[in-house]
Protein backbone atom coordinates (compact mmCIF):
# COMPACT_ATOMS: atom_id res chain seq x y z
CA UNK A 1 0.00 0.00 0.00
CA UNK A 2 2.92 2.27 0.77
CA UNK A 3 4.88 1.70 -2.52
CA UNK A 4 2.09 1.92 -4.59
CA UNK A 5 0.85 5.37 -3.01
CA UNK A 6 4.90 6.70 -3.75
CA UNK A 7 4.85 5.40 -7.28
CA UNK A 8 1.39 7.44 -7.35
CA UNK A 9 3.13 10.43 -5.83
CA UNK A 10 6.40 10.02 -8.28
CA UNK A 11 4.40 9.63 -11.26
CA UNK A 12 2.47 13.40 -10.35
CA UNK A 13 5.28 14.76 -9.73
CA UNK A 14 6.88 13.52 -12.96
CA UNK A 15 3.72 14.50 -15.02
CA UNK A 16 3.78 17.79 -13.68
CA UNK A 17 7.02 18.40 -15.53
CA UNK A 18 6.06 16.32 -18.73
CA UNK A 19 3.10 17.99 -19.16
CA UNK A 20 4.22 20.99 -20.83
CA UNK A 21 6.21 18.86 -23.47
CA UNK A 22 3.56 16.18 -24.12
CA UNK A 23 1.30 19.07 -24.25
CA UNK A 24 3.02 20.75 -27.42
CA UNK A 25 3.17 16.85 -28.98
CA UNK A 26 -0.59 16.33 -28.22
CA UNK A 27 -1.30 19.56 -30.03
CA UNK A 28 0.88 19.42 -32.48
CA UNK A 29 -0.51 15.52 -33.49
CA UNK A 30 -3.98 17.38 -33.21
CA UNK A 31 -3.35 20.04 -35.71
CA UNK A 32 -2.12 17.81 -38.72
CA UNK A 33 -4.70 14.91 -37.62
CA UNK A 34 -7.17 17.69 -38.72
CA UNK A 35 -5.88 18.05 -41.93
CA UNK A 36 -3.50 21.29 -41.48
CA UNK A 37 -0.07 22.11 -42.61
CA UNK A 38 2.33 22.99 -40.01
CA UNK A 39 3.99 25.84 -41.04
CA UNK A 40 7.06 27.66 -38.79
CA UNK A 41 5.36 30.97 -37.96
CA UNK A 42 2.63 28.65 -36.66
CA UNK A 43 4.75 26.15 -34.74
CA UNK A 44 6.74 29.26 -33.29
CA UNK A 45 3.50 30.82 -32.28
CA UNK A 46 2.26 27.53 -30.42
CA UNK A 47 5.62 26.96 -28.98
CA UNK A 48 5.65 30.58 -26.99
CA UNK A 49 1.95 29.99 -26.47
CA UNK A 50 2.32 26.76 -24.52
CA UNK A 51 6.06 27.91 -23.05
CA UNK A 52 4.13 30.78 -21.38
CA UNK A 53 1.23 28.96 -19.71
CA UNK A 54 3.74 26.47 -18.72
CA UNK A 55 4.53 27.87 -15.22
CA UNK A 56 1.29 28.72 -14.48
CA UNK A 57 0.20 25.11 -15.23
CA UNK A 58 2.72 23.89 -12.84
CA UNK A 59 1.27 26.04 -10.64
CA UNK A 60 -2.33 25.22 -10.56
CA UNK A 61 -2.24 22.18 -8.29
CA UNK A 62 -0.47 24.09 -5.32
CA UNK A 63 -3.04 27.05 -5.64
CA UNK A 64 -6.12 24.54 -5.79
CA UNK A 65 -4.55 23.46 -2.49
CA UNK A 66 -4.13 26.36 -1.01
CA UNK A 67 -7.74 27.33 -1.68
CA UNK A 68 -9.06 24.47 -0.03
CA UNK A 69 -6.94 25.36 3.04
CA UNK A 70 -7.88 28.93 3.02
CA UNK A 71 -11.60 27.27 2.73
CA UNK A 72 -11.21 24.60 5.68
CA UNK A 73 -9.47 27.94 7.66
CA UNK A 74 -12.11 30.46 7.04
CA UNK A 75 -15.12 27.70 8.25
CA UNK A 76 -13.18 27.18 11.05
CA UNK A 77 -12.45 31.12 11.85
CA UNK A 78 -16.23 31.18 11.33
CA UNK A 79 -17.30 28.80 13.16
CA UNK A 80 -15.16 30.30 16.30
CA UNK A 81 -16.48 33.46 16.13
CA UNK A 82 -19.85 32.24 16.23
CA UNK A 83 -19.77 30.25 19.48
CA UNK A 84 -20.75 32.23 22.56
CA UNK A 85 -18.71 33.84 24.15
CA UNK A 86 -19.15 32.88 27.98
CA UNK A 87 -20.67 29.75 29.42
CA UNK A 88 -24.06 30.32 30.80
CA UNK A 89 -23.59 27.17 33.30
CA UNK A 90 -20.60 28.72 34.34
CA UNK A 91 -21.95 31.86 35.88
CA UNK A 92 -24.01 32.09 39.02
CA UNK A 93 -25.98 35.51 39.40
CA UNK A 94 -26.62 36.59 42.62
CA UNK A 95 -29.25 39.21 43.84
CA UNK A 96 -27.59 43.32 43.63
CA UNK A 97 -28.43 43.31 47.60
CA UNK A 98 -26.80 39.90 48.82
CA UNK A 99 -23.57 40.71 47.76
CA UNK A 100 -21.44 44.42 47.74
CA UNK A 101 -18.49 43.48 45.41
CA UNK A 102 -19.52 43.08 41.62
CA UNK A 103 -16.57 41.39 41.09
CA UNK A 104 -14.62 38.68 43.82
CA UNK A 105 -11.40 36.89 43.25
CA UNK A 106 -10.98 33.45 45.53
CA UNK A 107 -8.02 31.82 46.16
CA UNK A 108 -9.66 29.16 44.25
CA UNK A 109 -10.33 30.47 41.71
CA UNK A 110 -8.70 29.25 38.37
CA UNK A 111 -7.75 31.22 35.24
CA UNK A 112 -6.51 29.87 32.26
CA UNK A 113 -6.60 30.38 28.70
CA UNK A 114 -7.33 26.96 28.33
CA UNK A 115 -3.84 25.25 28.36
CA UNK A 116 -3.03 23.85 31.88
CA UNK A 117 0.39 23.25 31.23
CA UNK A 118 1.03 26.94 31.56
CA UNK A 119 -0.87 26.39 35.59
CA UNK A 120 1.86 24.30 35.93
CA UNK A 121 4.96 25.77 34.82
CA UNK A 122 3.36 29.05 37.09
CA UNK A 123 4.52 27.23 40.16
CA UNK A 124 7.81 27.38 41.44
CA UNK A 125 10.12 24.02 41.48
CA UNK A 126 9.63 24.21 45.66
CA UNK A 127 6.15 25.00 45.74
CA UNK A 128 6.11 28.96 46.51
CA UNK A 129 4.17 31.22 43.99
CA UNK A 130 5.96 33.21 41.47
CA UNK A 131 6.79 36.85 42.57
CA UNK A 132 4.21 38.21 40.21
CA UNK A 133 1.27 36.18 41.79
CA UNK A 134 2.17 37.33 45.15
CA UNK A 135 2.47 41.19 44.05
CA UNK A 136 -1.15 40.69 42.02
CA UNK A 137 -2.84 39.24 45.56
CA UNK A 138 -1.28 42.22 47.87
CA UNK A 139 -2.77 44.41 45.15
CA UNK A 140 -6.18 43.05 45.73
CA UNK A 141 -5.86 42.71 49.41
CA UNK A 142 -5.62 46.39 49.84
C-alpha cells in the first residue's frame, strides 16, 4: 500500500514536468490529424503559447490546495467566532443586595486560557508562587 501510493506520488510529480512537453506533442498531433499544414510561424506561435502557460500550469495544483486550506481555515475562523462567548452554566448571578463586590477573586479560583500546562509551569520548582502572583494578591488585598 505504501509503494504503490509513492509510485502514485512520483508519477504526479513527474507528469507535472512532462506535461508541458507532451502538451506541445498532443497539439501538435492534433493540428495535422485535422488536416493542417504545419507551417514555422505557426509552430513558433504555439511553442511561446504553450512555453508561457507552462509555469502557471505547474502552478495550478499548489493554488487549488491552497484554496481548499484557506476554505477549511475560514469555516473554522467562522465557526469560532460564532460560538458564545461565555458559558451560561458557568456563571451564578446573585441578587444586587446579597452581595457588595460586583466582582470577587478566591483563592480558588482558576484562570486559564485553556492550556493547563502553563498552571503548571506558574509554580515554582519548591512550591512557593511566582513573585508576580504574590504582588497581584497584595494588590487586591488592599
Amino acid at each position: 500500500m505504501l509503494r504503490v501510493r509513492f509510485y502514485y506520488g512520483c508519477a504526479l510529480v513527474t507528469s507535472l514536468y512532462l506535461f508541458s512537453s507532451i502538451l506541445s506533442a498532443v497539439v501538435f498531433a492534433v493540428y495535422i490529424g485535422l488536416g493542417n499544414t504545419l507551417d514555422l510561424s505557426i509552430a513558433f506561435t504555439v511553442l511561446t503559447i504553450l512555453d508561457l502557460i507552462k509555469e502557471p500550469l505547474r502552478t495550478l495544483p499548489n493554488f487549488v490546495g491552497s484554496c481548499i486550506e484557506f476554505q477549511v481555515s475560514m469555516s473554522r475562523i467562522q465557526e469560532f467566532i460564532h460560538v458564545d462567548e461565555v458559558n451560561p452554566s458557568m456563571i451564578r448571578r446573585l441578587p444586587q443586595d446579597e452581595t457588595p463586590d460586583s466582582i470577587a477573586i478566591r483563592d480558588s479560583a482558576n484562570f486559564h486560557w485553556g492550556c493547563q500546562e502553563e498552571k503548571k509551569d506558574a509554580k515554582a520548582k519548591d512550591g512557593k508562587k511566582p513573585k508576580a502572583i504574590e504582588e497581584t494578591k497584595s494588590l487586591l488585598d488592599d
